[in-house]
N, C-alpha and C. Protein backbone atom coordinates (compact mmCIF):
# COMPACT_ATOMS: atom_id res chain seq x y z
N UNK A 1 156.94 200.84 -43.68
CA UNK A 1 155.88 200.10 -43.03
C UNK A 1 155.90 200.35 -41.53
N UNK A 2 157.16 200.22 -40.75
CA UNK A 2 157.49 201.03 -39.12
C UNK A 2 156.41 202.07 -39.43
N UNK A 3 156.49 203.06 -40.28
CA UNK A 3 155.95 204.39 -39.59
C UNK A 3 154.61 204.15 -39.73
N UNK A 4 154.02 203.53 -40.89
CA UNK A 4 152.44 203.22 -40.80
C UNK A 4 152.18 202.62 -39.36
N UNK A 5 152.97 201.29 -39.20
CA UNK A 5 152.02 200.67 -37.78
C UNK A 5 152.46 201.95 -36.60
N UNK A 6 153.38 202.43 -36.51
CA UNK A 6 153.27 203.54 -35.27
C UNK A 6 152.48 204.82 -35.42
N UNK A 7 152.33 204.83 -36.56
CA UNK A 7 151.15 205.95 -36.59
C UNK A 7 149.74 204.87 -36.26
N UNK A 8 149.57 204.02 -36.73
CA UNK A 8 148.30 203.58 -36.40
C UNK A 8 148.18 203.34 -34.83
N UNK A 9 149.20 202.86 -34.04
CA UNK A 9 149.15 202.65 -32.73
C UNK A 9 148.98 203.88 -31.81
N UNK A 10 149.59 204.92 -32.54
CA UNK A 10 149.41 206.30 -31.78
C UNK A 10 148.16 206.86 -32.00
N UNK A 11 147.67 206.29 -33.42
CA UNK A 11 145.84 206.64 -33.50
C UNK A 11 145.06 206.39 -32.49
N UNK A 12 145.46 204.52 -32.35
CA UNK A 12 144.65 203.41 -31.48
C UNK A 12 144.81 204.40 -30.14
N UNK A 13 145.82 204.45 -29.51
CA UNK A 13 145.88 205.26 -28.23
C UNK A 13 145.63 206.32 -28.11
N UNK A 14 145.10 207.92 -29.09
CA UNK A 14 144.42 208.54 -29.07
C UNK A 14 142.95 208.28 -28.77
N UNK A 15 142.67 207.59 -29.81
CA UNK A 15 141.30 207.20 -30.07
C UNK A 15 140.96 206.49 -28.50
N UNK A 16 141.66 205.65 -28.29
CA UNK A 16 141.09 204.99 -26.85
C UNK A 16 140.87 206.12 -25.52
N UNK A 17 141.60 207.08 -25.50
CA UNK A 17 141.84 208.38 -24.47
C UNK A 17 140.41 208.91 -24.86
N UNK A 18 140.78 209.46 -26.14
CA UNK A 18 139.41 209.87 -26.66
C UNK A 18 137.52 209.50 -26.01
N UNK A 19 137.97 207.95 -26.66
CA UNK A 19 136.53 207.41 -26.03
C UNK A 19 136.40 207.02 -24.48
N UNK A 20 137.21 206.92 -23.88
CA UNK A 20 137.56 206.80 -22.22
C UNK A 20 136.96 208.21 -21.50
N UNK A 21 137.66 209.45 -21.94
CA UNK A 21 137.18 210.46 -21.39
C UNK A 21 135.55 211.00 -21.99
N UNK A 22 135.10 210.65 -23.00
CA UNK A 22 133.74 210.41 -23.19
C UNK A 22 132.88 209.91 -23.01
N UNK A 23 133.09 208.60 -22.41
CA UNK A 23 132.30 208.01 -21.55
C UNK A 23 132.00 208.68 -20.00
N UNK A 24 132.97 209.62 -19.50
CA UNK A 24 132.79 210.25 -18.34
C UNK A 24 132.50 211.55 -18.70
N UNK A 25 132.51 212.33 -19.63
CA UNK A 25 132.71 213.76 -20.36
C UNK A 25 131.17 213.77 -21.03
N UNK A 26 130.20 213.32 -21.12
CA UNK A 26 129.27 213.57 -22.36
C UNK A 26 128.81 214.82 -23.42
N UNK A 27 129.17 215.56 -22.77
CA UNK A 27 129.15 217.11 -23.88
C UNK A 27 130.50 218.11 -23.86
N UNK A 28 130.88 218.46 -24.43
CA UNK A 28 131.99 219.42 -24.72
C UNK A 28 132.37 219.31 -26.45
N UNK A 29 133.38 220.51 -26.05
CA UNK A 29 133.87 220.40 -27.49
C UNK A 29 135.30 220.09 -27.58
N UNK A 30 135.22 219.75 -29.16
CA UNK A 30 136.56 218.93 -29.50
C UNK A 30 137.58 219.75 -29.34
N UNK A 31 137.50 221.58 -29.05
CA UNK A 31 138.90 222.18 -28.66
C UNK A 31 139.17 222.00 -27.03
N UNK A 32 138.16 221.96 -26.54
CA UNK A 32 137.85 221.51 -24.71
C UNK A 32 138.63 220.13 -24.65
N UNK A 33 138.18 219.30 -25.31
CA UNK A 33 138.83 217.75 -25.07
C UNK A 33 139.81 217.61 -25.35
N UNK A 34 140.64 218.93 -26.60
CA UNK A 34 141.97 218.01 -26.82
C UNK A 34 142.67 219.17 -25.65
N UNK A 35 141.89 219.93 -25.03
CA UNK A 35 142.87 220.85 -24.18
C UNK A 35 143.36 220.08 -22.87
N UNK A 36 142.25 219.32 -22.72
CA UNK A 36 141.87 218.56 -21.21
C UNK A 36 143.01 217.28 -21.77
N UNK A 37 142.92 216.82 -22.89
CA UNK A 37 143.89 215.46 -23.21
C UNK A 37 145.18 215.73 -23.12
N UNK A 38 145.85 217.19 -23.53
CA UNK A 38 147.04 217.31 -23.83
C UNK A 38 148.23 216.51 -22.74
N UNK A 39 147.95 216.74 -21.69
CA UNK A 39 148.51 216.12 -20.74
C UNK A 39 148.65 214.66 -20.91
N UNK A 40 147.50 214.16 -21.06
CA UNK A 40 147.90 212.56 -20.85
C UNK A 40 148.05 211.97 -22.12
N UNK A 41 148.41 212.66 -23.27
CA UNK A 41 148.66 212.26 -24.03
C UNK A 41 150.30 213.02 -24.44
N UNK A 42 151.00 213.58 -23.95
CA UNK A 42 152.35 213.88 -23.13
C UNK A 42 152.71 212.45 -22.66
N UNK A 43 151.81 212.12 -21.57
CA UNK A 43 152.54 210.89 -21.01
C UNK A 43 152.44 209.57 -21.77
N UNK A 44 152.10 209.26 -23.34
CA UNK A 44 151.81 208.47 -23.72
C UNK A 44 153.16 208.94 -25.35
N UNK A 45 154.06 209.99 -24.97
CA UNK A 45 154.78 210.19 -25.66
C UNK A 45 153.69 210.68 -27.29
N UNK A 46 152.77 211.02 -27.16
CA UNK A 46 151.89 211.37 -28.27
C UNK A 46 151.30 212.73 -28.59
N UNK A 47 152.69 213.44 -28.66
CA UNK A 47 152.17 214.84 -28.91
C UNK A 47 151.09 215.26 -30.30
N UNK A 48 150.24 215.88 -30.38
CA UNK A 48 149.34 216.24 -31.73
C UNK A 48 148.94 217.44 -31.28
N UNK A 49 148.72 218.37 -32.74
CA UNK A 49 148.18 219.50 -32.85
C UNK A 49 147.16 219.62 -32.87
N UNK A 50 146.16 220.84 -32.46
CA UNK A 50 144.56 220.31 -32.37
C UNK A 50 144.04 219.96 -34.39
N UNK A 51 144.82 220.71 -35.43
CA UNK A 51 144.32 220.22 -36.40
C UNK A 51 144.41 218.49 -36.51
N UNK A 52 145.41 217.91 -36.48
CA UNK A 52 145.60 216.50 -36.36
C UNK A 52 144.35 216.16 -35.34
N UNK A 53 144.48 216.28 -34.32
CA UNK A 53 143.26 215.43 -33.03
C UNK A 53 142.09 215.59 -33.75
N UNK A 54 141.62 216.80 -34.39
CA UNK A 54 140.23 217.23 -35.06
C UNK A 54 140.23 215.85 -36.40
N UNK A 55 141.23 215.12 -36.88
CA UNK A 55 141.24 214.62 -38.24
C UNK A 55 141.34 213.02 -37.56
N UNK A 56 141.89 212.99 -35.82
CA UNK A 56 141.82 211.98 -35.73
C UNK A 56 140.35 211.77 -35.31
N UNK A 57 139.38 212.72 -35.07
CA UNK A 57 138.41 212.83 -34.57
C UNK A 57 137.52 212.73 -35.76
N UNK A 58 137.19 212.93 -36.54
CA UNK A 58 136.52 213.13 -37.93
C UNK A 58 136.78 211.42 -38.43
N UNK A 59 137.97 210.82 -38.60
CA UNK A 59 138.41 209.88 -39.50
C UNK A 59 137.55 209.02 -38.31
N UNK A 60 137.29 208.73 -36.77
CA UNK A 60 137.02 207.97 -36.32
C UNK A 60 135.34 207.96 -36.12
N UNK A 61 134.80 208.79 -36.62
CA UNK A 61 133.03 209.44 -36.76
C UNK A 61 132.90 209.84 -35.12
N UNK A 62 133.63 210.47 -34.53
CA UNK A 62 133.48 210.97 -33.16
C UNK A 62 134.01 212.70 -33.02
N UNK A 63 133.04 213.13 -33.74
CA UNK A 63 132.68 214.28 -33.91
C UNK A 63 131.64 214.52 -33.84
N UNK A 64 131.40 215.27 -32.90
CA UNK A 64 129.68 216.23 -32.37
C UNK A 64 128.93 216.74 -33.72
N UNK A 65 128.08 215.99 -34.28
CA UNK A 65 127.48 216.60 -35.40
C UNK A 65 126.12 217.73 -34.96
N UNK A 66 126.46 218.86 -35.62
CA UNK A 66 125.67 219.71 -34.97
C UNK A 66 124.10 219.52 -35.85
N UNK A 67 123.39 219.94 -34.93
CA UNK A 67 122.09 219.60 -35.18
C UNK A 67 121.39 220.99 -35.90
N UNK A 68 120.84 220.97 -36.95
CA UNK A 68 120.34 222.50 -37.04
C UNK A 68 118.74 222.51 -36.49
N UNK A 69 118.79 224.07 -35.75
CA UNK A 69 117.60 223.95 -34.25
C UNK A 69 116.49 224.73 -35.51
N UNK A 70 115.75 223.73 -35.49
CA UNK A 70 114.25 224.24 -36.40
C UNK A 70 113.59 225.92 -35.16
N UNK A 71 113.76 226.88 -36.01
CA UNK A 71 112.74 227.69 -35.15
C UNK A 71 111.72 228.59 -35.79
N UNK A 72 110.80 228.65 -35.44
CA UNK A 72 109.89 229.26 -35.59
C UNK A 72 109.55 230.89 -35.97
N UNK A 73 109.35 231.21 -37.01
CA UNK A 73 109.22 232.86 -37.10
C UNK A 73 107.83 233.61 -36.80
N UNK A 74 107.89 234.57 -35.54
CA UNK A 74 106.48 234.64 -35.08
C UNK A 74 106.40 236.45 -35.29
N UNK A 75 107.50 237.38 -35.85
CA UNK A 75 107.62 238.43 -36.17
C UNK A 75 107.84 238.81 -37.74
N UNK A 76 106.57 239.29 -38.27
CA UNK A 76 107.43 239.85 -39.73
C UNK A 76 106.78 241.57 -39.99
N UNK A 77 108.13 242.19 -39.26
CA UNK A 77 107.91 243.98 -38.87
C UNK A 77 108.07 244.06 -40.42
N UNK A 78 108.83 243.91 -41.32
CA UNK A 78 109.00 244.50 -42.40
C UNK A 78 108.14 244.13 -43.91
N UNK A 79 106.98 244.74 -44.05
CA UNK A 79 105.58 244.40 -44.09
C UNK A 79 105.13 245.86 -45.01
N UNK A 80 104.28 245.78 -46.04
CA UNK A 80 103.54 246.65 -46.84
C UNK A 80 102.33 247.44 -46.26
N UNK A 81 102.33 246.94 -44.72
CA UNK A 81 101.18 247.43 -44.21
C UNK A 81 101.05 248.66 -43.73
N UNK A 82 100.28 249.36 -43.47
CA UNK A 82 100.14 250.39 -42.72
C UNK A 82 100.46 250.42 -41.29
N UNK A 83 102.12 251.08 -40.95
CA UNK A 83 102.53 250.83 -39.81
C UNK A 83 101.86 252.38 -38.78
N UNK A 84 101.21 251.62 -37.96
CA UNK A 84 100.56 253.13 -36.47
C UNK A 84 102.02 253.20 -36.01
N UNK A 85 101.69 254.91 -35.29
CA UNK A 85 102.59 255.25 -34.43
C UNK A 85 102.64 254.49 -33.38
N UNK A 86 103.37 254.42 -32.18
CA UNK A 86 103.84 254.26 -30.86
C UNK A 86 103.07 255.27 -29.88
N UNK A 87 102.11 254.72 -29.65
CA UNK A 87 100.88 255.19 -29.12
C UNK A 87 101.33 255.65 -27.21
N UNK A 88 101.94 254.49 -27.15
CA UNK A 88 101.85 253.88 -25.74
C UNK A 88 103.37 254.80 -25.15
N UNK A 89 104.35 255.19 -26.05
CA UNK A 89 106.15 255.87 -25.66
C UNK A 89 105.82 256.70 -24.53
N UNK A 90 104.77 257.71 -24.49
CA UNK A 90 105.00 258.61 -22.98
C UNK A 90 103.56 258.77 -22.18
N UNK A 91 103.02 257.57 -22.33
CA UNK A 91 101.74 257.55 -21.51
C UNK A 91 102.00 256.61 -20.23
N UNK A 92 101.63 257.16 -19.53
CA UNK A 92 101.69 256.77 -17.63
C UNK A 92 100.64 255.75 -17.66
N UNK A 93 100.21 254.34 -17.64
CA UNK A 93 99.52 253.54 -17.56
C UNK A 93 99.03 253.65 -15.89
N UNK A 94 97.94 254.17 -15.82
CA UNK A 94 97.17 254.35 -13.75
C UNK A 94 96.30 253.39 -13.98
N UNK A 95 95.73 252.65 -14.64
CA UNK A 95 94.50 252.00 -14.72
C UNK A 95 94.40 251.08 -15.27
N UNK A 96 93.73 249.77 -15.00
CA UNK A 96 93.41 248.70 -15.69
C UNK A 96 92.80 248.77 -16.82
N UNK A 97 92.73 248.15 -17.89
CA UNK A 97 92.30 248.37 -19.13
C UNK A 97 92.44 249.35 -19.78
N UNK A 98 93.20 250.39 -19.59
CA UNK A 98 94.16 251.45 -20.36
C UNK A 98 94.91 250.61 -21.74
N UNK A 99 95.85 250.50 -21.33
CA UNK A 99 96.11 249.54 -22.71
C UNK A 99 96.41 248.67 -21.90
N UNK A 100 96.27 247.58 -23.29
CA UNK A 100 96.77 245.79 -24.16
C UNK A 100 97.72 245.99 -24.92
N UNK A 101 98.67 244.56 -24.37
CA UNK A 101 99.69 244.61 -25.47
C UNK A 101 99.81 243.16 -25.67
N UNK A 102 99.75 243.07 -27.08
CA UNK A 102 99.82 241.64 -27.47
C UNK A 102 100.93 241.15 -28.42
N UNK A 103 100.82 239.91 -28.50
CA UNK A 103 102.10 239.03 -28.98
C UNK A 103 101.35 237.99 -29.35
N UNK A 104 102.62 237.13 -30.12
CA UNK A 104 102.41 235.83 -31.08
C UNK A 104 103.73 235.10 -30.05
N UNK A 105 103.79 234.00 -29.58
CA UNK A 105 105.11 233.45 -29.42
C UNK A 105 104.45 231.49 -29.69
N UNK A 106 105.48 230.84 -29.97
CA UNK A 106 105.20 229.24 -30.21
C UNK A 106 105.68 228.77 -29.51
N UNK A 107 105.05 227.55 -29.78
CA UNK A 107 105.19 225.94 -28.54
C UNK A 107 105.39 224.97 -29.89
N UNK A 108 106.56 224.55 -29.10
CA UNK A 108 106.80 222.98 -29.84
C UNK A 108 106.05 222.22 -29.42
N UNK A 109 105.48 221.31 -30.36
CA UNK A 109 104.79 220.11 -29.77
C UNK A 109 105.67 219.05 -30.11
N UNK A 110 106.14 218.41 -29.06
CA UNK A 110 107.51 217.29 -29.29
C UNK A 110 106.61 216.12 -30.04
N UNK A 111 105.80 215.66 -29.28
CA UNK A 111 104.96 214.45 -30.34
C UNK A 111 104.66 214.53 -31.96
N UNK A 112 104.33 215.75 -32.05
CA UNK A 112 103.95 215.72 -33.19
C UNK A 112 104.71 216.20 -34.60
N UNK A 113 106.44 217.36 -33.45
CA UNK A 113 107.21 217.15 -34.48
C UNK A 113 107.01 218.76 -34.81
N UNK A 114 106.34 219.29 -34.55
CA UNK A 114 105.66 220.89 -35.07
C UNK A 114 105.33 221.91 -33.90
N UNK A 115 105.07 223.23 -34.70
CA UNK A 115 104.60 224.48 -34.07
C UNK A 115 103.48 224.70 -33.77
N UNK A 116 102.71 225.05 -32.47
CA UNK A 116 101.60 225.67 -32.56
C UNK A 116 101.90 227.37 -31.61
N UNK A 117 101.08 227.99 -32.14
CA UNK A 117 101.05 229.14 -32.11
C UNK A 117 100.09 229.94 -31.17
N UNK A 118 100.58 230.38 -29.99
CA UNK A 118 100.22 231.30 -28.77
C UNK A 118 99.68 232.63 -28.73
N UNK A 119 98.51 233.47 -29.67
CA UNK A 119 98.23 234.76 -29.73
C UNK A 119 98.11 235.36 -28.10
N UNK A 120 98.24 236.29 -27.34
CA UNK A 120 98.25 236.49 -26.42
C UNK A 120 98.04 238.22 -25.74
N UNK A 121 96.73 238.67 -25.01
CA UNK A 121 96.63 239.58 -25.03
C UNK A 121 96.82 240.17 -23.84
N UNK A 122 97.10 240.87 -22.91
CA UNK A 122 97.76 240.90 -21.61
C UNK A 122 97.59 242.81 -21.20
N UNK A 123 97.22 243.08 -20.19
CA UNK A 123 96.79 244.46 -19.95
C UNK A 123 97.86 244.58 -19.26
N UNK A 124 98.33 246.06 -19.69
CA UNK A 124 99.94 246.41 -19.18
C UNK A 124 99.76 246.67 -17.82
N UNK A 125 99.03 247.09 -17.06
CA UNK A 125 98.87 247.81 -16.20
C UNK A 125 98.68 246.44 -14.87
N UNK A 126 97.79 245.60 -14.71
CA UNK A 126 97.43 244.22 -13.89
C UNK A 126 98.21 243.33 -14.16
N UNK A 127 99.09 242.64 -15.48
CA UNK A 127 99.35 241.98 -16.33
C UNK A 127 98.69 240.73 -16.34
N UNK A 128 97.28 241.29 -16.51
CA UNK A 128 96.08 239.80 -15.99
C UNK A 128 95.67 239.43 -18.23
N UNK A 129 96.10 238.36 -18.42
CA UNK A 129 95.72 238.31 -19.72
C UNK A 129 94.91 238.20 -19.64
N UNK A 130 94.08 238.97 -20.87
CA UNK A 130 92.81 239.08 -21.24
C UNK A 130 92.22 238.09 -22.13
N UNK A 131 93.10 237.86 -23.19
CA UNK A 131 92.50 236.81 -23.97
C UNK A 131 93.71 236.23 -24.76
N UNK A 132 93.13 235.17 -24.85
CA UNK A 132 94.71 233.83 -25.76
C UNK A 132 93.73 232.86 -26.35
N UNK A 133 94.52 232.61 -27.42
CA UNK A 133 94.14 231.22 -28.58
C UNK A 133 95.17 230.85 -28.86
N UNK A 134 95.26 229.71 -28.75
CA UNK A 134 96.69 228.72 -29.57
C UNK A 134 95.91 228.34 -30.89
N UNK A 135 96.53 228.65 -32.27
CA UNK A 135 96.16 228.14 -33.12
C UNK A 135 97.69 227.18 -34.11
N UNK A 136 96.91 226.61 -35.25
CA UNK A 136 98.03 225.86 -35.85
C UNK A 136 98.79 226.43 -37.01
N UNK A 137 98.53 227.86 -36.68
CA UNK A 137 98.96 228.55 -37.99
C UNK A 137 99.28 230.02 -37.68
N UNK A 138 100.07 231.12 -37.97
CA UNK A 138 100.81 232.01 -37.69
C UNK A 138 99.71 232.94 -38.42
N UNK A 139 98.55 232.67 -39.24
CA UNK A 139 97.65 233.51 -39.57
C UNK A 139 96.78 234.35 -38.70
N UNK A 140 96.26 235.01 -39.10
CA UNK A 140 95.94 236.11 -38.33
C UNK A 140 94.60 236.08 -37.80
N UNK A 141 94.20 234.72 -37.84
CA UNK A 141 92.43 234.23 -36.98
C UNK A 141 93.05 234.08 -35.80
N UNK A 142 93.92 233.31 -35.69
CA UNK A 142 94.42 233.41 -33.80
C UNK A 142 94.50 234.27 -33.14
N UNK A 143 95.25 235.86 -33.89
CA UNK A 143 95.21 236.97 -33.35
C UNK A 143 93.81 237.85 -32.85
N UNK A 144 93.10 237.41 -33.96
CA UNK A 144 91.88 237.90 -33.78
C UNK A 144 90.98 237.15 -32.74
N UNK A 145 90.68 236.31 -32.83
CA UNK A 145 90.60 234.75 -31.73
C UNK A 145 90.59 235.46 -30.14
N UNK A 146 91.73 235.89 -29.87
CA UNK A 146 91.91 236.21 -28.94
C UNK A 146 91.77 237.44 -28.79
N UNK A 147 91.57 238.58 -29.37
CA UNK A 147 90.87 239.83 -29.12
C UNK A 147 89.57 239.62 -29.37
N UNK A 148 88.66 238.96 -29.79
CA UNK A 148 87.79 238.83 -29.62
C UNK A 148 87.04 238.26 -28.25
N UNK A 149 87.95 237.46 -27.26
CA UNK A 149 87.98 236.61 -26.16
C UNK A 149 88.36 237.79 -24.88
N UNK A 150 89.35 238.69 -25.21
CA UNK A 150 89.51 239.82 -24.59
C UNK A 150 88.75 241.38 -24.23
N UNK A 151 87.89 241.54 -25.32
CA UNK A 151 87.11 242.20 -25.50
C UNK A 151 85.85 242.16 -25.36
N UNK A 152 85.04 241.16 -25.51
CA UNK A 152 84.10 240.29 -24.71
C UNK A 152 84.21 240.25 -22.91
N UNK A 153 85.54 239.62 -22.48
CA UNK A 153 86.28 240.40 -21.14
C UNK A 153 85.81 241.31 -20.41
N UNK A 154 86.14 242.76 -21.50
CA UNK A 154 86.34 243.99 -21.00
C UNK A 154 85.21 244.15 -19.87
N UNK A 155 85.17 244.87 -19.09
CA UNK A 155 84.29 245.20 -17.89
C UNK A 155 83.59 246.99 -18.32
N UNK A 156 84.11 248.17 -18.71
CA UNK A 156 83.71 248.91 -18.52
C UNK A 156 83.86 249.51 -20.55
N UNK A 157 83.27 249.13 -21.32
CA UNK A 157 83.51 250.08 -22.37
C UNK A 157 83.54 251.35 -23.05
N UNK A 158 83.11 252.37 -21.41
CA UNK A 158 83.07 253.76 -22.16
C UNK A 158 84.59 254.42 -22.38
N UNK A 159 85.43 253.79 -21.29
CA UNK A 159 86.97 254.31 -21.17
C UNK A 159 87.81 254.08 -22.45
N UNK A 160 88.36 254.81 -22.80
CA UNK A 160 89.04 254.72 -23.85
C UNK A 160 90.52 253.45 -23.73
N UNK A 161 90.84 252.79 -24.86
CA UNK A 161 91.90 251.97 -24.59
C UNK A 161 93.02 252.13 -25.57
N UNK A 162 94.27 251.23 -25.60
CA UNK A 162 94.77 251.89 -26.57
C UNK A 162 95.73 250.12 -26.62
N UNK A 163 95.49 249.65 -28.22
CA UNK A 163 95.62 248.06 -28.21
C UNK A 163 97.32 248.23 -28.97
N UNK A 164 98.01 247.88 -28.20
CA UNK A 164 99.80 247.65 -28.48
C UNK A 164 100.32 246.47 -28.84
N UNK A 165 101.04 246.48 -30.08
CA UNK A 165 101.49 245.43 -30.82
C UNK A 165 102.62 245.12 -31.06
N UNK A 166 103.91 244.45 -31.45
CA UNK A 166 105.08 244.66 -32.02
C UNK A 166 105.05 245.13 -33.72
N UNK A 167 104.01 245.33 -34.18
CA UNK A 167 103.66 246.00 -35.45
C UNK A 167 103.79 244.92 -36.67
N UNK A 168 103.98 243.15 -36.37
CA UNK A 168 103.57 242.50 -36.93
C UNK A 168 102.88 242.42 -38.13
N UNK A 169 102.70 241.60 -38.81
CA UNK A 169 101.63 241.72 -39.94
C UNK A 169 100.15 241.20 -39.73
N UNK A 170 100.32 240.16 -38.47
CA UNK A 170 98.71 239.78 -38.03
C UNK A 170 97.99 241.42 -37.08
């Protein structure tokens, strides 16, 4: 029965170090904290291994539960479609509206909990975007949305252009 209550008292005085330096500490990790504790828990005659501190850490629910980060997939290269060459690899861009290169990237909307989706068309040469739609869906009207908004844009249509993609499926 001695060794139960001194193990529990050496818990209690972990555990109290523990939540003491967490109240001043708010993020780190549990190999950081027991590195930073080792010392003053030396002077409390309470040596532990980091597996033990991790079990005194677990048994007391003061363990960093990791969060899994929702993200968004705005690329799918590997696709049945008809992939174009790399149009753009050794051409010298001199001129505005030479080529566009466009993208998909998302915005969290914190209120609502969800993705909305950024089509985005951008002339390599000025990098003045030409045309953008945020839509609520990774389908391929947003993409279009916005080349349609870009192209409408255009100022001179006899010049030839050349429209650059990450080879996406929209």
């Amino acid at each position: 029965m001695h060794k139960r209550s001194d193990a529990a008292v050496q818990e209690a005085v972990i555990v109290g170090l523990i939540q003491q330096q967490c109240q001043l500490w708010k993020r780190g990790s549990g190999r950081n904290l027991h590195q930073y504790l080792k010392r003053d828990l030396a002077q409390h005659q309470n040596k532990i291994d980091r597996d033990k501190f991790f079990d005194v850490l677990r048994a007391n629910h003061l363990l960093v539960v990791k969060t899994k980060r929702v993200r968004a997939k705005t690329t799918c290269s590997y696709h049945h479609f008809n992939r174009y060459a790399n149009l753009i690899v050794n051409t010298i861009h001199a001129r505005p509206n030479q080529i566009w290169v466009s993208d998909i990237t998302y915005l969290w909307l914190k209120p609502q909990e969800r993705f909305c989706y950024l089509s985005i068309i951008t002339d390599l040469y000025s990098r003045k975007v030409g045309g953008h739609c945020v839509h609520e869906s990774l389908n391929v009207k947003g993409c279009m949305d916005a080349l349609k908004i870009a192209l409408k844009s255009r100022k001179d249509k006899t010049l030839p252009l050349i429209h650059h993609s990450d080879r996406g499926v929209q």
